[in-house]
Protein backbone atom coordinates (compact mmCIF):
# COMPACT_ATOMS: atom_id res chain seq x y z
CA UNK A 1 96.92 153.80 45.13
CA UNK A 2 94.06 156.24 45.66
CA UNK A 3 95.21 159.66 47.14
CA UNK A 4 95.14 159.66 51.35
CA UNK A 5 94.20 162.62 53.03
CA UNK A 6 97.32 164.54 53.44
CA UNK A 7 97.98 164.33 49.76
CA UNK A 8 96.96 166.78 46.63
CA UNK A 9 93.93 165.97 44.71
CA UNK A 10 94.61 164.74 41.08
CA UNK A 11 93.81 167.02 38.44
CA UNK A 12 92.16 166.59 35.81
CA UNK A 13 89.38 167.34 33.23
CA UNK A 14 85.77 166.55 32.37
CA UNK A 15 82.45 167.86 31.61
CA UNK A 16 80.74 169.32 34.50
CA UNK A 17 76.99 168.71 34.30
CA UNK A 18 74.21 170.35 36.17
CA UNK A 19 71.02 169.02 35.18
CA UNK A 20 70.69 171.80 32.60
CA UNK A 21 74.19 172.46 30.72
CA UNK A 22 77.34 170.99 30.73
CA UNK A 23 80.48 172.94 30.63
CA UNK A 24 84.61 171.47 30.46
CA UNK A 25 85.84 172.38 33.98
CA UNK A 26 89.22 171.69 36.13
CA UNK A 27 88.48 169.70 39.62
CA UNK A 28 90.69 172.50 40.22
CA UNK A 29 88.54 175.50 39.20
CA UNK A 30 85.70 173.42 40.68
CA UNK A 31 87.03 173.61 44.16
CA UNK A 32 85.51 176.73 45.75
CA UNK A 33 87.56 178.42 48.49
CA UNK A 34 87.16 175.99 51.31
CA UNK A 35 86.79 172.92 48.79
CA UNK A 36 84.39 170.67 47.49
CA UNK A 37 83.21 166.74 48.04
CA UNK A 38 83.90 164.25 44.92
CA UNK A 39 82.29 160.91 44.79
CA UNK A 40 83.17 158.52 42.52
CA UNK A 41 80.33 155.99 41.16
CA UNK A 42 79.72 153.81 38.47
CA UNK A 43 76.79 155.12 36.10
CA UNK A 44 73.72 157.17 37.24
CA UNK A 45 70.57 155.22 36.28
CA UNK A 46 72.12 152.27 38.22
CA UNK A 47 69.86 151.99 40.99
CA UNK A 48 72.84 151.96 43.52
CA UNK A 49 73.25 155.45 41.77
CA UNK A 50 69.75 156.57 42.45
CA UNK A 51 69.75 155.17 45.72
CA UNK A 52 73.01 156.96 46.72
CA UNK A 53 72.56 160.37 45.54
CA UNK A 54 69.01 160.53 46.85
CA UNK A 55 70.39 159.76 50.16
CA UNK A 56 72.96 162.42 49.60
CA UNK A 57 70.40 164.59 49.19
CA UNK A 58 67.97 163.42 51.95
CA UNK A 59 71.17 164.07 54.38
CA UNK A 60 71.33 167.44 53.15
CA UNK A 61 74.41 167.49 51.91
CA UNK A 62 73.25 170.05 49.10
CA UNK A 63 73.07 172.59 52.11
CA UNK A 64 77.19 171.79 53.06
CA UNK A 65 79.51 175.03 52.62
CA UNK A 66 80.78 173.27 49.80
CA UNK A 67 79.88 171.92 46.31
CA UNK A 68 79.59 168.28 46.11
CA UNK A 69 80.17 166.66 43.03
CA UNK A 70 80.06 163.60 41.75
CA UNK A 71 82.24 161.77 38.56
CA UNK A 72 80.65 158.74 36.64
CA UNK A 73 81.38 156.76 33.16
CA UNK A 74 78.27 158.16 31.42
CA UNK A 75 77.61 160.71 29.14
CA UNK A 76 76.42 164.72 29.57
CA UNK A 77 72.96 164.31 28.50
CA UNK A 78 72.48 161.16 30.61
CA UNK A 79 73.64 162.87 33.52
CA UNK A 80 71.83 166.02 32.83
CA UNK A 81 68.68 163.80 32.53
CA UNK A 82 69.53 161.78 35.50
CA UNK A 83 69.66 165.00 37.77
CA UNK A 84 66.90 166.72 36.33
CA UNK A 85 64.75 163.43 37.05
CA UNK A 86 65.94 163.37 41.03
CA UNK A 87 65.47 167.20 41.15
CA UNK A 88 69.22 167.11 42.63
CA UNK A 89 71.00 169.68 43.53
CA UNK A 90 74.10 168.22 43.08
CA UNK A 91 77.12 168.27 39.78
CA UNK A 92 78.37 165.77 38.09
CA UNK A 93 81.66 165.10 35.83
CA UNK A 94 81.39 162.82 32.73
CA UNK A 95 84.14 161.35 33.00
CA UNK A 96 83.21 159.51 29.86
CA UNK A 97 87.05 157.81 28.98
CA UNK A 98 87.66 157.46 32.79
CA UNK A 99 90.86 159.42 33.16
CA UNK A 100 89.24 161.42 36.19
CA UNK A 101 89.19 157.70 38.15
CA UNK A 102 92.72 157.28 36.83
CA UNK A 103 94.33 160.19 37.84
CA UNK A 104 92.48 159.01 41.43
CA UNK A 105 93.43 155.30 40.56
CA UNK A 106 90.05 153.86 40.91
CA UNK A 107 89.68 152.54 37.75
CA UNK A 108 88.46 148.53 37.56
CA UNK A 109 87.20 146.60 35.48
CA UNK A 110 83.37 145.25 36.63
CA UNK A 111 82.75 141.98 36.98
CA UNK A 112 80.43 140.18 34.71
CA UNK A 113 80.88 143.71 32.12
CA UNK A 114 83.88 142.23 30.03
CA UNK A 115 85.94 145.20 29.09
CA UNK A 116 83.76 147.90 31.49
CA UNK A 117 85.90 149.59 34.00
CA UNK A 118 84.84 151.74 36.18
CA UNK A 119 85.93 153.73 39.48
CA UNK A 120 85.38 152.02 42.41
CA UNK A 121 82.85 154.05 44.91
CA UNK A 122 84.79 156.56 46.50
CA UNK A 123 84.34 159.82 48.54
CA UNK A 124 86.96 162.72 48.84
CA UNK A 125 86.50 165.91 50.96
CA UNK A 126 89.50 168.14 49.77
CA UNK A 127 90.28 172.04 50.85
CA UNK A 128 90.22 174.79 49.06
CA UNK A 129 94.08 174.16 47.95
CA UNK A 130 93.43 170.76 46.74
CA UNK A 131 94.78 169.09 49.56
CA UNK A 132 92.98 165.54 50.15
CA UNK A 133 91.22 165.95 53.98
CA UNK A 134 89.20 162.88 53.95
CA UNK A 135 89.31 160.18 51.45
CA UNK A 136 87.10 156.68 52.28
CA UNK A 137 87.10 153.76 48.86
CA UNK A 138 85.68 150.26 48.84
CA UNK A 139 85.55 147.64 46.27
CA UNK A 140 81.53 146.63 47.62
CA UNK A 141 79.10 148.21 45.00
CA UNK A 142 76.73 148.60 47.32
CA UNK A 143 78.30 149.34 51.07
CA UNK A 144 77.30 152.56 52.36
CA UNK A 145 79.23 155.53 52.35
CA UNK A 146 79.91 156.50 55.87
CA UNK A 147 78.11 159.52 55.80
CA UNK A 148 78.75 160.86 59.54
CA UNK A 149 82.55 160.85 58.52
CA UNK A 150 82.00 162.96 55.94
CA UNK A 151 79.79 165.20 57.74
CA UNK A 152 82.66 165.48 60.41
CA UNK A 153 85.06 166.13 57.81
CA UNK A 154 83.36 168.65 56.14
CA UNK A 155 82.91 170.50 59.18
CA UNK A 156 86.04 170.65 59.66
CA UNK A 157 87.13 172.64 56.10
């Protein structure tokens, strides 16, 4: 079961990409000192992907107090690529093997990809100690996130 809020953020380790480099990095050591935002999504040049994160960044949400990352199947360079293309301001984890969706127990397999799993879409807002403060999954590729809860719990860090 995906972590509630109230619970501590899985650990774990991936690539962090920025659009430029890509570096191995802890969610842990990625948390700042009031926290960070982690969405989970399939692949980048999905067009769900490109839809979503250029809403993320329409909303601003490169301007909250805290980084906001996101964690995907694919590759470094394809991410890198990916953000430089959107001009986002945003991270992302390659979490190439999955074990970042694991750890969070999103992991399934897609229908109609025999063999493909991926995280489910997913959004945490967690503190600066790790501890989970918001945490919203669905199993619907393509259902908003609801961004205003977010917002609120962000604000509230």
């Amino acid at each position: 079961m995906p972590p509630s809020a109230g619970d501590d953020a899985p650990d774990f380790e991936a690539l962090l990409c920025d659009g430029e480099t890509f570096r191995p990095r802890t969610l842990d050591k990625a948390l700042d000192d009031d926290g960070a935002i982690l969405i989970f999504d399939g692949f980048v040049f999905s067009a769900i992907a490109q839809n979503w994160w250029r809403r993320y960044d329409d909303a601003d949400w490169g301007e909250f107090p805290v980084p906001v990352y996101g964690v995907v199947r694919d590759g470094p360079y394809s991410i890198n690529e990916f953000l430089r293309q959107l001009d986002s301001p945003f991270s992302i984890f390659s979490d190439l093997n999955g074990d970042a969706a694991e750890a969070f127990d999103l992991l399934v397999e897609r229908q109609g990809m025999a063999g493909t799993k991926t995280p489910r879409r997913a959004v945490f807002v967690i503190d600066g100690d790790g501890e989970v403060q918001y945490a919203w999954d669905t199993e619907e590729w393509i259902h908003p996130v609801p961004r205003e809860e977010v917002e609120e719990a962000v604000e509230e860090l």
